[in-house]
Protein backbone atom coordinates (compact mmCIF):
# COMPACT_ATOMS: atom_id res chain seq x y z
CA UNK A 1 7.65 -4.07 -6.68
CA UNK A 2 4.77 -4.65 -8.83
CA UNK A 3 5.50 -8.41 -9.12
CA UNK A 4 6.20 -8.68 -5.02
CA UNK A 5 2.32 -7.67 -4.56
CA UNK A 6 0.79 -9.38 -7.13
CA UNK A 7 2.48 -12.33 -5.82
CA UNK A 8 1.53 -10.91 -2.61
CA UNK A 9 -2.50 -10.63 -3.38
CA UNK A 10 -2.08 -13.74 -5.23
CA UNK A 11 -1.35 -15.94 -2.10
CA UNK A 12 -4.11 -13.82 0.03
CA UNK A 13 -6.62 -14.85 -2.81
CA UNK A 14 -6.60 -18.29 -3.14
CA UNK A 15 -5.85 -18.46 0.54
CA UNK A 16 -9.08 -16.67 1.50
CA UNK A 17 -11.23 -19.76 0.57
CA UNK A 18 -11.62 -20.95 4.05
CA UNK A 19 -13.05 -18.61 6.69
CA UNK A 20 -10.12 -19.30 9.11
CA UNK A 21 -7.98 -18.21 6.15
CA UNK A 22 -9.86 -15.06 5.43
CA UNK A 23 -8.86 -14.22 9.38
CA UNK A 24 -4.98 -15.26 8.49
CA UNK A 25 -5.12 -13.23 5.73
CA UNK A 26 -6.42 -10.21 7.35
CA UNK A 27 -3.92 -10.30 10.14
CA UNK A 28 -1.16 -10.83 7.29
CA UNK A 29 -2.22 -7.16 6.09
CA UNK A 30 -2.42 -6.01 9.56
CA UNK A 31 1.66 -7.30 9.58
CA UNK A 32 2.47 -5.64 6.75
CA UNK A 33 4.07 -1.99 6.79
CA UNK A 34 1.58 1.03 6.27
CA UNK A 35 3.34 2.16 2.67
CA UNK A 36 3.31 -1.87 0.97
CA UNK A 37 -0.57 -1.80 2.31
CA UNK A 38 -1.59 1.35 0.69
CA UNK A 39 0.14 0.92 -2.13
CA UNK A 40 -1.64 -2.76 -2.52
CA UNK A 41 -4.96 -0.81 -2.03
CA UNK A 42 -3.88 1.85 -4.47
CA UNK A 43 -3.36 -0.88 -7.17
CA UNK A 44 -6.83 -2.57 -6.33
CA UNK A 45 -7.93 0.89 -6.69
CA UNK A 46 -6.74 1.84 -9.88
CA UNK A 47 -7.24 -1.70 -11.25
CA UNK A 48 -11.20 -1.62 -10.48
CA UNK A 49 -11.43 1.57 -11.43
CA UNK A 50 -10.30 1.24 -14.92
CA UNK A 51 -12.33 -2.56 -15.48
CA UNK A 52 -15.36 -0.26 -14.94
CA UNK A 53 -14.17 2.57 -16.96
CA UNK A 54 -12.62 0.30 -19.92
CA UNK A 55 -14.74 -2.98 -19.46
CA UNK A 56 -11.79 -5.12 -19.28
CA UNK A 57 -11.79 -8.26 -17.89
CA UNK A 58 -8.85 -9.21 -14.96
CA UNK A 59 -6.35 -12.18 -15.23
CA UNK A 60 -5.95 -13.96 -12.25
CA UNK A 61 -3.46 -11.67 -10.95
CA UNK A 62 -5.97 -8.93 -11.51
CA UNK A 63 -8.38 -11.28 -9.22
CA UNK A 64 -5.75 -11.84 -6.42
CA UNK A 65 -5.56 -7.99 -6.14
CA UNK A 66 -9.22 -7.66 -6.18
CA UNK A 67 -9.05 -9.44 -2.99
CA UNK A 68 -7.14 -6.61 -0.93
CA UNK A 69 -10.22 -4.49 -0.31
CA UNK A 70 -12.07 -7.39 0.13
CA UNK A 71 -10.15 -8.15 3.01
CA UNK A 72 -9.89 -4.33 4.22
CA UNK A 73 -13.64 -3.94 4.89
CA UNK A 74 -14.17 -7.38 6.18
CA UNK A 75 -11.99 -6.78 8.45
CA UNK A 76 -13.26 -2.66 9.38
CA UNK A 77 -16.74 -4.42 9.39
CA UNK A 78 -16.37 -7.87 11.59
CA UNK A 79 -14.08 -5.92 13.58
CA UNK A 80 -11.12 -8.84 12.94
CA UNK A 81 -8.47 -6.03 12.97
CA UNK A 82 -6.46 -5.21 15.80
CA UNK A 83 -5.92 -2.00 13.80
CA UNK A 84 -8.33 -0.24 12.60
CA UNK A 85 -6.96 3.09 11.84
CA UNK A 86 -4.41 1.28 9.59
CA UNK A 87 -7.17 -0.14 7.42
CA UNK A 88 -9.30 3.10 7.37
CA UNK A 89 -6.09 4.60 5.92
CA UNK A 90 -6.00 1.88 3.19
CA UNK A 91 -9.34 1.82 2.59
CA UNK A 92 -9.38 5.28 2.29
CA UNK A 93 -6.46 5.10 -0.48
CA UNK A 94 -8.34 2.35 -2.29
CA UNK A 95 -11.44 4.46 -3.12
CA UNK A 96 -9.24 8.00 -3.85
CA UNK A 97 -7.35 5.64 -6.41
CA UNK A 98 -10.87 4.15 -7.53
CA UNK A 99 -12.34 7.42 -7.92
CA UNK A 100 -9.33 8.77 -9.56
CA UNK A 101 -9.11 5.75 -12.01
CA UNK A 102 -12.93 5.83 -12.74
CA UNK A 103 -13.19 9.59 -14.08
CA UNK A 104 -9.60 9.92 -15.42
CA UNK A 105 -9.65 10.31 -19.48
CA UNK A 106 -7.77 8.08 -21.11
CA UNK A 107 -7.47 5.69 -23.49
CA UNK A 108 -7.94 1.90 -22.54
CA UNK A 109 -5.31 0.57 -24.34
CA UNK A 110 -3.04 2.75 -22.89
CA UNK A 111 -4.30 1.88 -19.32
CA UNK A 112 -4.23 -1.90 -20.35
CA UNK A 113 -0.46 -1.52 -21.57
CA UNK A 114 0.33 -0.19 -18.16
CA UNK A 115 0.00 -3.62 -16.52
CA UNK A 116 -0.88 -5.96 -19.51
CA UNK A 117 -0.35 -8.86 -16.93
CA UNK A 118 -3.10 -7.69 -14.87
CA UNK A 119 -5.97 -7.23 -18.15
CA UNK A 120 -7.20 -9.69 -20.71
């Protein structure tokens, strides 16, 4: 599952280089189910959360997942969503997982063993 959305943020981040893609790429989220999208958000979440905490630095799957709440309030704040309680929901789930991530103790190495493919 883990792979599927990396893969997944992966295409929406070097696809977002173009400003027509950025509006594909939101209406690709807006496609997707409600579970797949929070969990992507949850994993952008907890992924920024511990870089900040840990000062690690992402691969470029870590970057590609970056890009999901990127894309979540771009499209809450150009109003490019035809759904907007569906991205409030995510976007709410990506900062409880950021806050959660940011003031949970643990060790780095531990939270970088979790997804080594996603830290350098």
């Amino acid at each position: 599952m883990i792979r599927i959305l990396v893969a997944l943020a992966a295409a929406i981040c070097f696809a977002s280089s173009a400003a027509s893609a950025g509006q594909d790429n939101i209406h690709f989220l807006v496609g997707m189910p409600d579970a797949k999208l929070n969990l992507a958000a949850k994993m952008a979440g907890n992924l920024n959360g511990v870089m900040q905490r840990c000062r690690l630095m992402p691969t470029e799957d870590g970057k590609a997942i970056i890009a999901v709440p990127v894309l979540l309030y771009e499209g809450i704040e150009k109003h490019l969503t035809p759904n907007p309680p569906k991205f409030r929901k995510a976007i709410r789930t990506y900062e409880r997982a950021y806050a959660m991530a940011v003031q949970r103790a643990g060790n780095c190495q531990a939270e970088k063993a979790k997804y080594p493919g996603l830290y350098r």
